[in-house]
Protein backbone atom coordinates (compact mmCIF):
# COMPACT_ATOMS: atom_id res chain seq x y z
CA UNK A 1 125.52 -155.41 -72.85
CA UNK A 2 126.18 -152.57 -74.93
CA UNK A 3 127.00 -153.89 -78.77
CA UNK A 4 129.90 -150.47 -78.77
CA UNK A 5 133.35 -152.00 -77.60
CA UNK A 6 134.57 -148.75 -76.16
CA UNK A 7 138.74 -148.28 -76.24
CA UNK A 8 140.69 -145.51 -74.24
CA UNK A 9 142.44 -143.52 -76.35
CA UNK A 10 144.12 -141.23 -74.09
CA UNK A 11 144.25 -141.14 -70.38
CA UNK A 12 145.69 -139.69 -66.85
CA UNK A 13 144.12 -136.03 -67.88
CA UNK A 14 141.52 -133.48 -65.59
CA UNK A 15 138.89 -133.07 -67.61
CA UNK A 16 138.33 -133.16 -71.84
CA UNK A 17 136.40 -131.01 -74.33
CA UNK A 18 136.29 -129.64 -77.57
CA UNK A 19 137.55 -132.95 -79.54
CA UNK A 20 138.67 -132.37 -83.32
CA UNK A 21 139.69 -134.62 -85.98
CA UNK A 22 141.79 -131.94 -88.36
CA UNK A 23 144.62 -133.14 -90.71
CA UNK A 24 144.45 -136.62 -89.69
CA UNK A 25 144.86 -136.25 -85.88
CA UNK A 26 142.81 -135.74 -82.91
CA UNK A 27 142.84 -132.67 -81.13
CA UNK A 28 141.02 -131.22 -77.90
CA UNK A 29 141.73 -129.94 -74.75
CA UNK A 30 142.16 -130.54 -71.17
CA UNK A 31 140.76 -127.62 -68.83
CA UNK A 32 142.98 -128.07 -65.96
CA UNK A 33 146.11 -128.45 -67.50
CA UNK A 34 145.28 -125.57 -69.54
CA UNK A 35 146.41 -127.15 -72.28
CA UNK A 36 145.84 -127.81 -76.11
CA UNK A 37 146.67 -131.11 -77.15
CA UNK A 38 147.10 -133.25 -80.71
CA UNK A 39 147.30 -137.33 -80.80
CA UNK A 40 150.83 -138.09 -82.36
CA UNK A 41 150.76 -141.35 -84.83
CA UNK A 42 152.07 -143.39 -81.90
CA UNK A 43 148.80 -142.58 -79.95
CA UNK A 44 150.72 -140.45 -77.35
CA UNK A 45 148.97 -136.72 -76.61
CA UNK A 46 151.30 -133.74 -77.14
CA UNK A 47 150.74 -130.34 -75.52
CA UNK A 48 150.90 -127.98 -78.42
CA UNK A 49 149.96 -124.69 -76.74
CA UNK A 50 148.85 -123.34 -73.05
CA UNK A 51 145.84 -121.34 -72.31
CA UNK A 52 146.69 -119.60 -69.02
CA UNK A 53 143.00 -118.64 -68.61
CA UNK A 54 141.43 -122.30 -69.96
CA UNK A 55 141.30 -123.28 -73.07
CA UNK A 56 137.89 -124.26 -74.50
CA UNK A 57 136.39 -124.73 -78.23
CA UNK A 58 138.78 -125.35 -81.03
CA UNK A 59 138.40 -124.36 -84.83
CA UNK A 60 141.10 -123.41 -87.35
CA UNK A 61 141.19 -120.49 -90.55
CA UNK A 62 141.22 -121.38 -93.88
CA UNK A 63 144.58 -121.00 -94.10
CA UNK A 64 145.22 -123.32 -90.86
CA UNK A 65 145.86 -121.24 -88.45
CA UNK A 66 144.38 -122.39 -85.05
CA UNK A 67 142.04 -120.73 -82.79
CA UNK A 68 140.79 -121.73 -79.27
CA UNK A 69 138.42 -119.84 -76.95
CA UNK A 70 140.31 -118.45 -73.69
CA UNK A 71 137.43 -119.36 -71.28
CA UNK A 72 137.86 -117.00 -68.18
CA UNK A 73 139.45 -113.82 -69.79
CA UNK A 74 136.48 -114.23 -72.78
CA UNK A 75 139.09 -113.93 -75.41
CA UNK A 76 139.07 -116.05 -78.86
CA UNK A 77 143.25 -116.64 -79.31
CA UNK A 78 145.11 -117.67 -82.72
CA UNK A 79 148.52 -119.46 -82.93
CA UNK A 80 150.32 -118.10 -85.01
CA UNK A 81 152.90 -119.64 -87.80
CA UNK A 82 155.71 -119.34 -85.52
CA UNK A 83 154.12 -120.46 -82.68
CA UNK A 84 153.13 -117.32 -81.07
CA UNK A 85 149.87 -117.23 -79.30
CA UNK A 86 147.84 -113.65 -80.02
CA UNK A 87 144.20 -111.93 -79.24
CA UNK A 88 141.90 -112.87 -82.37
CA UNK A 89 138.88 -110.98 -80.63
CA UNK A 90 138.25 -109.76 -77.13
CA UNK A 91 134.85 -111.25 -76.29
CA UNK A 92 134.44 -109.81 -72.71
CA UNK A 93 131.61 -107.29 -73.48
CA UNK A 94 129.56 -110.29 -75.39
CA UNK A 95 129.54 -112.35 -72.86
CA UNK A 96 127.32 -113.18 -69.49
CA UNK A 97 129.43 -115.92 -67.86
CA UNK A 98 132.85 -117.98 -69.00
CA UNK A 99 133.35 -117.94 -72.78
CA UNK A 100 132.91 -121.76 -74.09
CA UNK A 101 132.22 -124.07 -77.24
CA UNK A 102 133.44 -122.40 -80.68
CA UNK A 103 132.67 -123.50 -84.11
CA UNK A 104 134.93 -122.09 -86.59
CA UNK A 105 133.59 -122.39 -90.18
CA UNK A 106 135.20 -123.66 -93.49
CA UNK A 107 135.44 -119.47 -94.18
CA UNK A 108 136.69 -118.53 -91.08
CA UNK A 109 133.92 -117.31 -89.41
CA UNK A 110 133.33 -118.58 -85.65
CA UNK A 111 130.76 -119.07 -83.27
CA UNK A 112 131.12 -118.93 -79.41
CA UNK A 113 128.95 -119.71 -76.63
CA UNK A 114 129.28 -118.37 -72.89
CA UNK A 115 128.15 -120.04 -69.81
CA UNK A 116 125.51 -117.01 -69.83
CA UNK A 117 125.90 -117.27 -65.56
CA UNK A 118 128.17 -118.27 -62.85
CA UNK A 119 127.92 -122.06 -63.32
CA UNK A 120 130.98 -123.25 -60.77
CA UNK A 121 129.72 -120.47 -58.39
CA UNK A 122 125.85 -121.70 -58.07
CA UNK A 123 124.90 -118.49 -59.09
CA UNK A 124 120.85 -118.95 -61.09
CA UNK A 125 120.71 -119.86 -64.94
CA UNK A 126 120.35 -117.44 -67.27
CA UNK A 127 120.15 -117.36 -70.56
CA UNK A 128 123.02 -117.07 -73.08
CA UNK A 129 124.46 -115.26 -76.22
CA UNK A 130 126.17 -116.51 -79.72
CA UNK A 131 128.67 -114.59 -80.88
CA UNK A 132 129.94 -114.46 -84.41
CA UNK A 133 133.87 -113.81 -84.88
CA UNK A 134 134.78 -113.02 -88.17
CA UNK A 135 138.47 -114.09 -89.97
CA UNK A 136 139.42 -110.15 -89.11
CA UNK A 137 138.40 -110.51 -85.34
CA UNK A 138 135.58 -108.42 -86.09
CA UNK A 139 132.59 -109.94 -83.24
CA UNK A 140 128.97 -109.14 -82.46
CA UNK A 141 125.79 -110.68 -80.83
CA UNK A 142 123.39 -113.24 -83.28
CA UNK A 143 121.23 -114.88 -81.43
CA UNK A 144 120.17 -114.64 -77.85
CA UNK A 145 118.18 -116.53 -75.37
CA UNK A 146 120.23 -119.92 -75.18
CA UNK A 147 119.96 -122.06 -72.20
CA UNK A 148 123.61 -122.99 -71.97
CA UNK A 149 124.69 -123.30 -75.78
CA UNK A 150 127.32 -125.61 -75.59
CA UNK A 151 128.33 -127.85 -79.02
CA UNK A 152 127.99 -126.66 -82.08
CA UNK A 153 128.13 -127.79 -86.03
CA UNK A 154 127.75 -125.95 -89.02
CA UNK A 155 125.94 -128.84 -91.91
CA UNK A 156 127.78 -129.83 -94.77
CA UNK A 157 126.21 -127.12 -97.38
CA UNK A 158 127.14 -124.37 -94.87
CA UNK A 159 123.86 -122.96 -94.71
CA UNK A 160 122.78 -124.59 -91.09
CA UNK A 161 124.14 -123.78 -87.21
CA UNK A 162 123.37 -126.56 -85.15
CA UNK A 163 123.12 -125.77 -81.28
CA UNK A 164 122.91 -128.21 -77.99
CA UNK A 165 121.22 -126.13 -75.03
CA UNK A 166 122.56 -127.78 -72.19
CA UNK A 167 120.22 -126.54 -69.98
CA UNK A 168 117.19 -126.21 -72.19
CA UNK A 169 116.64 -130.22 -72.93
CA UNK A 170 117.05 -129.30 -76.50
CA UNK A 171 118.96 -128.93 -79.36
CA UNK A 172 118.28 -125.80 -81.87
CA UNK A 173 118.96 -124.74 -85.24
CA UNK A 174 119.79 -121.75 -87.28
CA UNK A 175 120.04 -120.87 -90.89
CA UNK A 176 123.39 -118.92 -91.43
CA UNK A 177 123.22 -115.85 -93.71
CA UNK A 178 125.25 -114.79 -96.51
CA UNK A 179 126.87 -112.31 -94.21
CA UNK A 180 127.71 -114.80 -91.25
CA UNK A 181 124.36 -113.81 -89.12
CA UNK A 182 121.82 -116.12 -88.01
CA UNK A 183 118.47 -116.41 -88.89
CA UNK A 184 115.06 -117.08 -86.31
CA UNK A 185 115.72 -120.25 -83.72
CA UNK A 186 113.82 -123.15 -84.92
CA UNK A 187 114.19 -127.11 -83.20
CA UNK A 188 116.62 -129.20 -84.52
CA UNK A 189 115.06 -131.59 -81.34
CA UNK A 190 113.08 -130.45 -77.93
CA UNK A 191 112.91 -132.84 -75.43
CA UNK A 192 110.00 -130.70 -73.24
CA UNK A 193 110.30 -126.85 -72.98
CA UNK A 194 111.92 -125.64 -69.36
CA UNK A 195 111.15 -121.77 -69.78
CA UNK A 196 112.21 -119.46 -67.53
CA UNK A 197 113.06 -121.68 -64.49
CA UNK A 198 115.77 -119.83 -62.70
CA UNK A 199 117.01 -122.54 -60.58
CA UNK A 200 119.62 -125.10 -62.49
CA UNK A 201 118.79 -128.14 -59.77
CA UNK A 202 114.91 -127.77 -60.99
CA UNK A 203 116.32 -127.50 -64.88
CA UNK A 204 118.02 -130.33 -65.11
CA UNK A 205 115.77 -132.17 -62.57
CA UNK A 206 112.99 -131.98 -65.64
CA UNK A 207 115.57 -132.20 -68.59
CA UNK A 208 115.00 -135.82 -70.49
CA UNK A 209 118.76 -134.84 -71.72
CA UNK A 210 121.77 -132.59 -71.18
CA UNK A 211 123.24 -132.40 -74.19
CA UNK A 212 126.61 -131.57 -74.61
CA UNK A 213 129.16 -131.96 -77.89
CA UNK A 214 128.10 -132.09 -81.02
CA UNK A 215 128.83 -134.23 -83.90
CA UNK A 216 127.01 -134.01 -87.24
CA UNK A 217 127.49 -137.29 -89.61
CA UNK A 218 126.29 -137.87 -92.99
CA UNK A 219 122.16 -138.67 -92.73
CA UNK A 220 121.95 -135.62 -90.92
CA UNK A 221 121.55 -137.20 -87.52
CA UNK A 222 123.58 -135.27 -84.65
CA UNK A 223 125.91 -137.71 -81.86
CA UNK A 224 125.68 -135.71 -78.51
CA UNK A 225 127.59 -136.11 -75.44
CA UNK A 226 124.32 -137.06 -72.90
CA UNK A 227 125.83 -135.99 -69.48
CA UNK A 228 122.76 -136.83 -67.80
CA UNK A 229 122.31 -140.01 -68.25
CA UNK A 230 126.26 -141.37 -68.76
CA UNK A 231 126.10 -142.22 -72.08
CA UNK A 232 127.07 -140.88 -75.61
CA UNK A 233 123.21 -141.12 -78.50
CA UNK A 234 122.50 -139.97 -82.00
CA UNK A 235 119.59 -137.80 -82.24
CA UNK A 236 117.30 -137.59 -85.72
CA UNK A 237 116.01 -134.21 -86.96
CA UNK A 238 112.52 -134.12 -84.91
CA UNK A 239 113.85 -135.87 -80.88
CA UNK A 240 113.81 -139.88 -82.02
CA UNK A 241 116.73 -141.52 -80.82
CA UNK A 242 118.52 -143.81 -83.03
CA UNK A 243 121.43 -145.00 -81.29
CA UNK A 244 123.01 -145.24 -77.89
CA UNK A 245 126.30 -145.77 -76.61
CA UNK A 246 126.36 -146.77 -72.80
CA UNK A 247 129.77 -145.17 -70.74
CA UNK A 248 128.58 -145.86 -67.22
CA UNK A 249 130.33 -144.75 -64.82
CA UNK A 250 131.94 -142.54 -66.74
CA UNK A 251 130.02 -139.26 -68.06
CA UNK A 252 130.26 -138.02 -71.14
CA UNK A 253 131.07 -134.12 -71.86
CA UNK A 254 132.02 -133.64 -75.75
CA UNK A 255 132.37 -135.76 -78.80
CA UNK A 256 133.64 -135.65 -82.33
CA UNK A 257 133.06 -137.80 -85.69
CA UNK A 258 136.59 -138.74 -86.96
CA UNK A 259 139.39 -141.22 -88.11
CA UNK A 260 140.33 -141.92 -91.21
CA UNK A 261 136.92 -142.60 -92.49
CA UNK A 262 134.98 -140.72 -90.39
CA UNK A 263 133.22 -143.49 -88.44
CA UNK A 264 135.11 -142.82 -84.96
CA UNK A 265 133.20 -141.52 -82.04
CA UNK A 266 135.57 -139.67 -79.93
CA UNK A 267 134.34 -139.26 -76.51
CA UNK A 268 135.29 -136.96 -73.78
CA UNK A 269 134.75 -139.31 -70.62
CA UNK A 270 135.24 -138.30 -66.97
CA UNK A 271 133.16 -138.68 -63.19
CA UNK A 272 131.51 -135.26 -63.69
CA UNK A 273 131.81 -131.52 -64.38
CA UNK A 274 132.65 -130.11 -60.79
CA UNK A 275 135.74 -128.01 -60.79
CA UNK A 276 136.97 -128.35 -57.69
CA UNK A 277 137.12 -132.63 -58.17
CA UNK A 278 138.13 -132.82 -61.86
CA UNK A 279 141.20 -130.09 -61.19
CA UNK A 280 141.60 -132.39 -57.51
CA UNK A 281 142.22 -135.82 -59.93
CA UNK A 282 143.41 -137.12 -62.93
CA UNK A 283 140.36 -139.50 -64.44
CA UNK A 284 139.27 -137.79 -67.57
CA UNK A 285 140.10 -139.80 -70.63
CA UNK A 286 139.35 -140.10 -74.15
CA UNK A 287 136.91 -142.79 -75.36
CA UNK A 288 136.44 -144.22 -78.62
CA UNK A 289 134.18 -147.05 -80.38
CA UNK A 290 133.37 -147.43 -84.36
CA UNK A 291 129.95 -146.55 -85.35
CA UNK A 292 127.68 -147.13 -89.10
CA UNK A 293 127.54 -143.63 -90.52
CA UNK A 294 130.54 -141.51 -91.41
CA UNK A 295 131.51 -137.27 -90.33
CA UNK A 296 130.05 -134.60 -92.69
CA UNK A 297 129.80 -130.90 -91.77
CA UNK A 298 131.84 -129.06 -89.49
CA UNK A 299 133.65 -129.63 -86.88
């Protein structure tokens, strides 16, 4: 038996990502409502904005203003003050597939992933672009050659990108430059090298882990969202795996490091990722358990 007592925080949603623990709350998402939502004090989820096109990754200015990634029109948006919902940067030409999981950091610059192919159409893998977004909107390419990047932190003394590749069994690293660029990739962890493999059944057939989410806490050990192998584990610099939390039969897709002392593990629990069944039933949830180490970084 699992020594993580797992409770549901919120349930009766599609299917969850980009989880956030800002101001005291916890934020995310819900793909198939097409909504943003925040946890109220009385534990009940209120929709705060709607992404007509599907909201994704979450990440807010220095001055709080909120942005979320527009998945399908490849936009990043920004509510406003007043509660109006505008274009921070149009994305399309930067992209090879749905726009996805954004980082946003403490000065305003944000990273985005894409899907880099046609995932929900069974189209082959290819691989994927980061973008950088700066605070004015401004965007260009910085690294290329992701399988799938998809959850993403920024360490505590700025200087490091941390990247999952779902479809790489890996997880990567970057330093960030003065200017918002990224340095060469190095491994933050690499489960086995899967090259160029074009199909995505062989790819994840030889994966060890598909790592989704990304949590950074406070010995510089990552929490990833294993949606593989049903199950949430922290990850030391180097591929040892320190921890595990079991969510069988649920599947994990995102996670976040939060609460009031940073020592929540949000997870984003539901059957699988298939589009046509998550938008057909209502059996994502939120899952949470305590664990030893607190948040650091960003998100």
């Amino acid at each position: 038996m699992s020594k993580y007592k797992l409770d549901v925080v919120v349930d009766g949603f599609h299917y969850l990502e980009g989880p956030r623990w800002y101001k005291n709350a916890l934020w995310f998402v819900d793909f198939y409502t097409k909504g943003v939502y925040r946890v109220s004090d009385a534990g009940i989820a209120e929709k705060v904005v709607h992404v007509e096109q599907q909201p994704s990754g979450l990440g807010w200015l220095p001055d709080g203003r909120m942005l979320v990634v527009s998945m399908k029109n490849r936009k990043v948006l920004r509510l406003e003050d007043n509660g109006e919902l505008v274009i921070h940067a149009d994305i399309w030409d930067l992209c090879d597939g749905h726009a996805n999981d954004m980082v946003v950091a403490p000065n305003g610059n944000a990273y985005i992933g894409n899907f880099g192919f046609d995932l929900m159409g069974g189209a082959d893998h290819k691989h994927a672009n980061l973008i950088l977004v700066k605070p004015d909107g401004t965007s260009q390419i910085v690294a290329t050659g992701l399988a799938f990047p998809n959850g993403m932190a920024i360490s505590e003394d700025e200087k490091t990108l941390i990247v999952n590749e779902l479809f790489g069994n890996k997880i990567s690293q970057f330093d960030i430059h003065e200017n918002g660029t990224l340095g060469e990739k190095r491994d933050f962890a690499n489960f086995g090298d899967l090259g160029e493999e074009p199909n995505l059944g062989t790819r994840i057939e030889n994966a060890s882990i598909l790592p989704d989410g990304l949590a950074l806490d406070s010995e510089g050990a990552v929490w990833i969202a294993d949606t593989l192998n049903q199950r949430a584990v922290r990850i030391k610099e180097g591929g040892e795996i320190l921890e595990t939390v079991d969510t069988a039969p649920d599947g994990i897709f995102a996670v976040a490091l939060g609460g009031q002392d940073g020592k929540t593990l949000f997870m984003c629990a539901a059957p699988d990722w298939d589009e046509a069944s998550r938008t057909a039933e209502n059996k994502g949830r939120m899952l949470s358990t305590q664990v030893r180490i607190g948040h650091a970084g960003t998100p």
